[in-house]
C-alpha atoms as a PDB file:
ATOM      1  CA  UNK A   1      64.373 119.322  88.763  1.00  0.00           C
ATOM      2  CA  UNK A   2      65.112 116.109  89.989  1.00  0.00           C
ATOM      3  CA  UNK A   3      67.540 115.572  92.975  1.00  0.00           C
ATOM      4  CA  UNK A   4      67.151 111.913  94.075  1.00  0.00           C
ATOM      5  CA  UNK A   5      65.809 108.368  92.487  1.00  0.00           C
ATOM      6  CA  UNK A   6      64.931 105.214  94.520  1.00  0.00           C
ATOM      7  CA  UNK A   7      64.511 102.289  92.710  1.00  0.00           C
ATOM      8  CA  UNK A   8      65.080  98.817  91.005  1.00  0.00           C
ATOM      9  CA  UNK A   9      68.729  99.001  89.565  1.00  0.00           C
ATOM     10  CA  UNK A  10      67.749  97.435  86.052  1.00  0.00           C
ATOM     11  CA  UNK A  11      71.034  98.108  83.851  1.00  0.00           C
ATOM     12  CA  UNK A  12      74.275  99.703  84.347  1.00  0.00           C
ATOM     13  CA  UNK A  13      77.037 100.127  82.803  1.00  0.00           C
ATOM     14  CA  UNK A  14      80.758 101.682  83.612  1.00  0.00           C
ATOM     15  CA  UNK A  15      79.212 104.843  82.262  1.00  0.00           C
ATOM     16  CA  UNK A  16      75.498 105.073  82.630  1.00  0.00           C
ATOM     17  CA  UNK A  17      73.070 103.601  84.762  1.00  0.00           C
ATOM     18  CA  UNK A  18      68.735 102.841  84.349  1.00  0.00           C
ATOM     19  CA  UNK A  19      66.865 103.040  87.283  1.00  0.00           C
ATOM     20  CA  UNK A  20      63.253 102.044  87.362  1.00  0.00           C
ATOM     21  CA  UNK A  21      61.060 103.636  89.556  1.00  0.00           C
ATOM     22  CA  UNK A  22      57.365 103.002  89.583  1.00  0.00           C
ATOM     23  CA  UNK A  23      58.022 101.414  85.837  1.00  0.00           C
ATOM     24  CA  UNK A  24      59.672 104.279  84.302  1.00  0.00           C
ATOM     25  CA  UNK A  25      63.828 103.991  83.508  1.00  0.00           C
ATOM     26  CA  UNK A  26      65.522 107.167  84.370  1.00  0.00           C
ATOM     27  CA  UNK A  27      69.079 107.479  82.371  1.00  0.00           C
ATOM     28  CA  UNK A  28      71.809 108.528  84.568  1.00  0.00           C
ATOM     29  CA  UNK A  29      75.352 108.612  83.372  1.00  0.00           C
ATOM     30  CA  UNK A  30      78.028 107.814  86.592  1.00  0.00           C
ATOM     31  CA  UNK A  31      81.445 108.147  87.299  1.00  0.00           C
ATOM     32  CA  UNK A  32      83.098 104.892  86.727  1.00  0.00           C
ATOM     33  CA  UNK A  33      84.012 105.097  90.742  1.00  0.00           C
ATOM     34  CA  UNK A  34      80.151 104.900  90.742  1.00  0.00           C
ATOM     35  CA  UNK A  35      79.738 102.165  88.841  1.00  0.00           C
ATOM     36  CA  UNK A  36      82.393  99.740  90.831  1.00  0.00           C
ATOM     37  CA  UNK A  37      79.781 100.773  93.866  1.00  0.00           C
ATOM     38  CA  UNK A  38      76.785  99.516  92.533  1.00  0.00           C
ATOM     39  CA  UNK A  39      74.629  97.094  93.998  1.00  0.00           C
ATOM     40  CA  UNK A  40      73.506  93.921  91.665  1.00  0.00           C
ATOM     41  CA  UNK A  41      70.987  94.476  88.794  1.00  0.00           C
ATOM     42  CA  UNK A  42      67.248  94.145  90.420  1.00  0.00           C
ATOM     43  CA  UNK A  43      68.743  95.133  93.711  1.00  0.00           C
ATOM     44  CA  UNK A  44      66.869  98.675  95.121  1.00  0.00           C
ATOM     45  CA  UNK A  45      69.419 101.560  94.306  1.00  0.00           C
ATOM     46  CA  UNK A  46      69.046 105.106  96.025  1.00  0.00           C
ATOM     47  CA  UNK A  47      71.275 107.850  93.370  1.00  0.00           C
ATOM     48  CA  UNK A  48      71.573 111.926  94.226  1.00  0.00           C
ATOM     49  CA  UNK A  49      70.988 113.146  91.058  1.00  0.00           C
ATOM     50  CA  UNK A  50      72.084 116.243  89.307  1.00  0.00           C
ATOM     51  CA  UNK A  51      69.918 117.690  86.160  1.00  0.00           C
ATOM     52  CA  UNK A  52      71.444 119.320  83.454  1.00  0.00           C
ATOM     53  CA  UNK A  53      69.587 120.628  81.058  1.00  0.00           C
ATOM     54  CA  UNK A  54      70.422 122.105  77.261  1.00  0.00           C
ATOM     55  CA  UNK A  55      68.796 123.290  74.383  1.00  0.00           C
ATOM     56  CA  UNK A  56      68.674 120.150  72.881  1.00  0.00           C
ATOM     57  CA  UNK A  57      68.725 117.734  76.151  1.00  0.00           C
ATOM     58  CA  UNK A  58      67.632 117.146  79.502  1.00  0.00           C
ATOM     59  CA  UNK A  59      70.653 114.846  81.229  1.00  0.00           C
ATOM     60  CA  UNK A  60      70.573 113.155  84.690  1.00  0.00           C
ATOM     61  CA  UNK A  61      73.738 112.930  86.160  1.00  0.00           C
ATOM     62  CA  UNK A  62      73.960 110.174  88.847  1.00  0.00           C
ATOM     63  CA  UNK A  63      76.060 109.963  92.119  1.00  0.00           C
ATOM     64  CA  UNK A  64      75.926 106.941  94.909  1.00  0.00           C
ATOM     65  CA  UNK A  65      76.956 109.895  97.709  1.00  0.00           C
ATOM     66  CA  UNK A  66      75.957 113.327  98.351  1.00  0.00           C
ATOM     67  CA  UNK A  67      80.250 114.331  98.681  1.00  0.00           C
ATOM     68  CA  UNK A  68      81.040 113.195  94.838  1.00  0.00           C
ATOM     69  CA  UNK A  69      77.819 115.388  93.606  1.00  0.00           C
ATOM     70  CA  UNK A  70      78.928 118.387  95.657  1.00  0.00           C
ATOM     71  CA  UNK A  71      82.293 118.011  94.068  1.00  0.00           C
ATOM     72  CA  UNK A  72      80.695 117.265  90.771  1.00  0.00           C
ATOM     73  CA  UNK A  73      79.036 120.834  91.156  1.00  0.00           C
ATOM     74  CA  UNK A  74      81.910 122.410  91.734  1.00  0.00           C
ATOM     75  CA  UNK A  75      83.952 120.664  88.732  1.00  0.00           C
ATOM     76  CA  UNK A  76      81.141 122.276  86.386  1.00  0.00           C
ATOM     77  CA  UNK A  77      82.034 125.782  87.587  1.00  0.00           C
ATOM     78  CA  UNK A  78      86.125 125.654  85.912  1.00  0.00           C
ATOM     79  CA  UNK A  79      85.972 127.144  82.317  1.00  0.00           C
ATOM     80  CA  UNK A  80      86.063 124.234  79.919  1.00  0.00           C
ATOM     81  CA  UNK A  81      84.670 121.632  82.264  1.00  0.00           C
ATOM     82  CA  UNK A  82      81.012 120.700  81.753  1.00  0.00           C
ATOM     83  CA  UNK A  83      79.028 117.836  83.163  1.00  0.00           C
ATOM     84  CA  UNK A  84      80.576 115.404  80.731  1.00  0.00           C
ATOM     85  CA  UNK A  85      83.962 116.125  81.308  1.00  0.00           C
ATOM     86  CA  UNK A  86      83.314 116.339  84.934  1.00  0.00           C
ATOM     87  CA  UNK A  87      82.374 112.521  85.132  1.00  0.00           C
ATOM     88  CA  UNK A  88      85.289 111.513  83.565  1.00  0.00           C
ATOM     89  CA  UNK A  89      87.406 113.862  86.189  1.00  0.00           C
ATOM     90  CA  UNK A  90      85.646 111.784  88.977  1.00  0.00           C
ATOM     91  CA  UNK A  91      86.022 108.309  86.968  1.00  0.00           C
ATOM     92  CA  UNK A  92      89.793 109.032  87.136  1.00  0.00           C
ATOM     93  CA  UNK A  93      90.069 109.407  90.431  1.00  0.00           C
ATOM     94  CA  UNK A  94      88.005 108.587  93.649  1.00  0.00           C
ATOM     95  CA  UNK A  95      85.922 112.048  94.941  1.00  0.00           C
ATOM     96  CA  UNK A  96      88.099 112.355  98.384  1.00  0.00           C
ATOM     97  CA  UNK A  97      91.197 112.277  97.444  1.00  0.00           C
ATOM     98  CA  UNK A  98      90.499 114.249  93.920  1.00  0.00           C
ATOM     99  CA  UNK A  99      89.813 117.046  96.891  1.00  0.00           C
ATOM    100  CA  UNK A 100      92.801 116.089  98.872  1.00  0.00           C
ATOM    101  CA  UNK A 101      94.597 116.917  95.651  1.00  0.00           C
ATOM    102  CA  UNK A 102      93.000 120.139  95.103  1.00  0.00           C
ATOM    103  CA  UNK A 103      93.202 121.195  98.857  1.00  0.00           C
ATOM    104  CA  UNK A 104      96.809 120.771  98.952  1.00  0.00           C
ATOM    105  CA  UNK A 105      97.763 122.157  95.588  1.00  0.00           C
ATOM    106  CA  UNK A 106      98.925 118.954  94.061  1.00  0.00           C
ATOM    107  CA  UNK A 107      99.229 119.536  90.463  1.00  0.00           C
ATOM    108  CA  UNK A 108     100.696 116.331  89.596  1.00  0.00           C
ATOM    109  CA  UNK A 109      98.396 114.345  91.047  1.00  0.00           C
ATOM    110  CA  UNK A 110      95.721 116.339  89.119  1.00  0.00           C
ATOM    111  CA  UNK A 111      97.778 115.290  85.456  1.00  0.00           C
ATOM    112  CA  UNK A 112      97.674 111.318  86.775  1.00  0.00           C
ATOM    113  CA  UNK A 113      93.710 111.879  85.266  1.00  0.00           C
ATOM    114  CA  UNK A 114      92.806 111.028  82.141  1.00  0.00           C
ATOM    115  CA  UNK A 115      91.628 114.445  80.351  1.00  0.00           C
ATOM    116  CA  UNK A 116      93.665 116.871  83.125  1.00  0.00           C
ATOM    117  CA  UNK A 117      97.332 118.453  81.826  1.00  0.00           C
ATOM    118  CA  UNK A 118      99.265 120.768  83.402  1.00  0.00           C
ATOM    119  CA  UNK A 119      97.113 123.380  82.386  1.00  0.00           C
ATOM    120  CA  UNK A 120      93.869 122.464  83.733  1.00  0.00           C
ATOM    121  CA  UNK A 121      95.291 121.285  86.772  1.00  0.00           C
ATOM    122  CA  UNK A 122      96.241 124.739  87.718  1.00  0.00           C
ATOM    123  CA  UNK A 123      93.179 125.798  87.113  1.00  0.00           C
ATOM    124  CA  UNK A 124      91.452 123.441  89.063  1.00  0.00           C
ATOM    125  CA  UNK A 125      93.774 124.001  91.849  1.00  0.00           C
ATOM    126  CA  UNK A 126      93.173 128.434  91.085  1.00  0.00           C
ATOM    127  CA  UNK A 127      89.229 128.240  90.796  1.00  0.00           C
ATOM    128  CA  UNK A 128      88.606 125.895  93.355  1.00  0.00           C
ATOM    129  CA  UNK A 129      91.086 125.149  96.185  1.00  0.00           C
ATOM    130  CA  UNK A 130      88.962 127.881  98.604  1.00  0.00           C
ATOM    131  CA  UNK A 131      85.604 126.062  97.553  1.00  0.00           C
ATOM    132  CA  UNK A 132      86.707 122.777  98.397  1.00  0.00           C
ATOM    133  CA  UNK A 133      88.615 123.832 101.996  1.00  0.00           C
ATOM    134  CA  UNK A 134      84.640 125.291 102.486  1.00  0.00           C
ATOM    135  CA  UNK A 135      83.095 122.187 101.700  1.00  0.00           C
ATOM    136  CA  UNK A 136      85.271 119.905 103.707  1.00  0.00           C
ATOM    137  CA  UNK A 137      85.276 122.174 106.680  1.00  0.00           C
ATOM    138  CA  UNK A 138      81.761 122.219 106.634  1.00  0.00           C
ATOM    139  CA  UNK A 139      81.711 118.477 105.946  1.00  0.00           C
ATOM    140  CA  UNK A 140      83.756 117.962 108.954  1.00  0.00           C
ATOM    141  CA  UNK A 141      81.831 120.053 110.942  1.00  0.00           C
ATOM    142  CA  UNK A 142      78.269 118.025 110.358  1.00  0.00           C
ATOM    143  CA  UNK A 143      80.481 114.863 110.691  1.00  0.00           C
ATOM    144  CA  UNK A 144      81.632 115.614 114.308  1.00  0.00           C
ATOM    145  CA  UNK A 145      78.557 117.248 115.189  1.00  0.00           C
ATOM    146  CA  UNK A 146      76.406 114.376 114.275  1.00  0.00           C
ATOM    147  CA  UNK A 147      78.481 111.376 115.467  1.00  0.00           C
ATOM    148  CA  UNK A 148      79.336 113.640 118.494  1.00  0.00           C
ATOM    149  CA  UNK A 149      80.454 111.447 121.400  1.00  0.00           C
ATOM    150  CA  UNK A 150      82.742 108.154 120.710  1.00  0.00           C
ATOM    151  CA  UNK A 151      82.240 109.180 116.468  1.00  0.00           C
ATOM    152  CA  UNK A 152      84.529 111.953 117.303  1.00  0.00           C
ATOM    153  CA  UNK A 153      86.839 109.715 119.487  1.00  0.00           C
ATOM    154  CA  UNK A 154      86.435 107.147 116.953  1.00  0.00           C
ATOM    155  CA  UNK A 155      87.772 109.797 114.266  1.00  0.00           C
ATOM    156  CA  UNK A 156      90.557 111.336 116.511  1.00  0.00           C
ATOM    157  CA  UNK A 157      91.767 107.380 117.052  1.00  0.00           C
ATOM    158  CA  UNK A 158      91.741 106.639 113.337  1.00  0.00           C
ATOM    159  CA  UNK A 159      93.607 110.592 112.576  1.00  0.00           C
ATOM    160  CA  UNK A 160      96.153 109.496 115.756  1.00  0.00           C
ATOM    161  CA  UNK A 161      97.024 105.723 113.415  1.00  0.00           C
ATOM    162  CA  UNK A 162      97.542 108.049 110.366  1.00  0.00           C
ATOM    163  CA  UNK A 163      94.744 108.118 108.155  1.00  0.00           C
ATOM    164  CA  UNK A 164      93.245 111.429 106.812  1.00  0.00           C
ATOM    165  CA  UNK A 165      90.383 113.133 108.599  1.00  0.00           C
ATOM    166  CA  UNK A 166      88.346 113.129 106.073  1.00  0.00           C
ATOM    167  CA  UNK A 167      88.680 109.351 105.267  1.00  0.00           C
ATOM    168  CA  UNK A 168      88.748 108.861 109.310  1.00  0.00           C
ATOM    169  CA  UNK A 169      85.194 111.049 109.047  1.00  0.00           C
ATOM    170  CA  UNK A 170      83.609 109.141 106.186  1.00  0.00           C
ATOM    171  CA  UNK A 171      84.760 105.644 107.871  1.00  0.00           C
ATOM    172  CA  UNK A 172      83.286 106.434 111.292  1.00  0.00           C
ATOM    173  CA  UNK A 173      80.526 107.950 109.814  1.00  0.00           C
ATOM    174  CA  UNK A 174      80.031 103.975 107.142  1.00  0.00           C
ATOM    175  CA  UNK A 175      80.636 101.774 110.335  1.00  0.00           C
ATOM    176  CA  UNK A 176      77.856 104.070 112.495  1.00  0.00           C
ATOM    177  CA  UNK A 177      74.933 103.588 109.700  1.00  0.00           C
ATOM    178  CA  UNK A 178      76.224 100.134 109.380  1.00  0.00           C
ATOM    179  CA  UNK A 179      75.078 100.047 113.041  1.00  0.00           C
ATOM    180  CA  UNK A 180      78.747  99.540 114.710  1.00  0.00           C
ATOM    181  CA  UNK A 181      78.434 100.436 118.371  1.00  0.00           C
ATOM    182  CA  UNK A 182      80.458 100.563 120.742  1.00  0.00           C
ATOM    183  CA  UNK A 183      83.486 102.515 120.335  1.00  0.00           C
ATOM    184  CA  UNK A 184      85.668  99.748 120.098  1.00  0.00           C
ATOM    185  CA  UNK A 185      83.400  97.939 116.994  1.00  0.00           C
ATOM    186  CA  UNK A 186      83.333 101.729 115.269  1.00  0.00           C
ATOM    187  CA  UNK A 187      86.648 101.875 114.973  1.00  0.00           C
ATOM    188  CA  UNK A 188      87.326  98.219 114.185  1.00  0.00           C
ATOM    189  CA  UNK A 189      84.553  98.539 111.302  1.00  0.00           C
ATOM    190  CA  UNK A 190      85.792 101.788 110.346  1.00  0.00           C
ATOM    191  CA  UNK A 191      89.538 100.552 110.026  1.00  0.00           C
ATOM    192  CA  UNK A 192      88.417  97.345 107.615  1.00  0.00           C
ATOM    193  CA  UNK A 193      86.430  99.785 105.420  1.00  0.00           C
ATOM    194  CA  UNK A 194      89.604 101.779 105.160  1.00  0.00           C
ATOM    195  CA  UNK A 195      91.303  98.893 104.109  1.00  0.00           C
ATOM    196  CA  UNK A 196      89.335  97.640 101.253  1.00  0.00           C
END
């Protein structure tokens, strides 16, 4: 099974990408959130991957960020939703808040995605509202536990001006790899990520 690609980015496209490594093109189809993330064509590109395979197929699914392929994997577990159908859930709306939605039992929301009616929103919110407070809890946990220190004041500063803690988590956590240090450039590079 394959879990991860690094390579040269040599097409994409809102719905698939190719990805050479060592001269062979993987396939990997992406959420079109995915897509508006990707670096230039020829640029080095490093994709989690989730394989699905059929009777008839072996498919790569592609994700720029381990969060939308654990969400991904939990899409494919509600009845009637397979890995297709699951990309398309994530190309209508961006990973976090499709589990803010969930979390907080926002069926209407759920119905602004192309694909998802009343219906199926329920049952999203049924079959996986517990799985995705798990996941985010433990998310949240690795965040603080990792930044530790001014990450975790960076976070409570961003949850005090009003944002989320999970986008306050994922913000701190950007500006950090970005190499933001100290607490006062964290925040400041966490707040313009949140902004754009």
């Amino acid at each position: 099974m394959i879990a991860w690609i690094h390579g040269k980015l040599r097409q994409k496209a809102p719905d698939h990408v190719v990805v050479d490594v060592g001269g062979v093109g993987y396939q990997l189809f992406i959420s079109l959130n995915g897509f508006y993330r990707l670096p230039a064509t020829g640029d080095d590109v490093a994709v989690h991957v989730h394989t699905h395979v059929r009777e008839d197929a072996i498919q790569l699914f592609g994700f720029l960020d381990e969060a939308e392929r654990e969400l991904f994997l939990l899409l494919i577990q509600v009845s009637g939703i397979g890995p297709r159908a699951a990309v398309a859930v994530l190309s209508g709306m961006e990973a976090a808040a499709l589990e803010e939605a969930i979390d907080e039992g926002d069926t209407r929301k759920l119905t602004t995605v192309p694909g998802i009616g009343k219906k199926k929103a329920e049952l999203l919110v049924f079959q996986l509202r517990e799985k995705v407070r798990i996941l985010r809890a433990a998310r949240s946990t690795t965040t603080v536990v990792r930044s530790g220190g001014d990450g975790a004041e960076a976070v409570s500063a961003l949850v005090n001006l009003g944002y989320k803690q999970i986008e306050a988590e994922r913000a701190v956590s950007s500006a950090e790899k970005a190499g933001a240090s100290p607490i006062e450039d964290v925040i400041r590079e966490a707040l313009r990520r949140l902004a754009s």
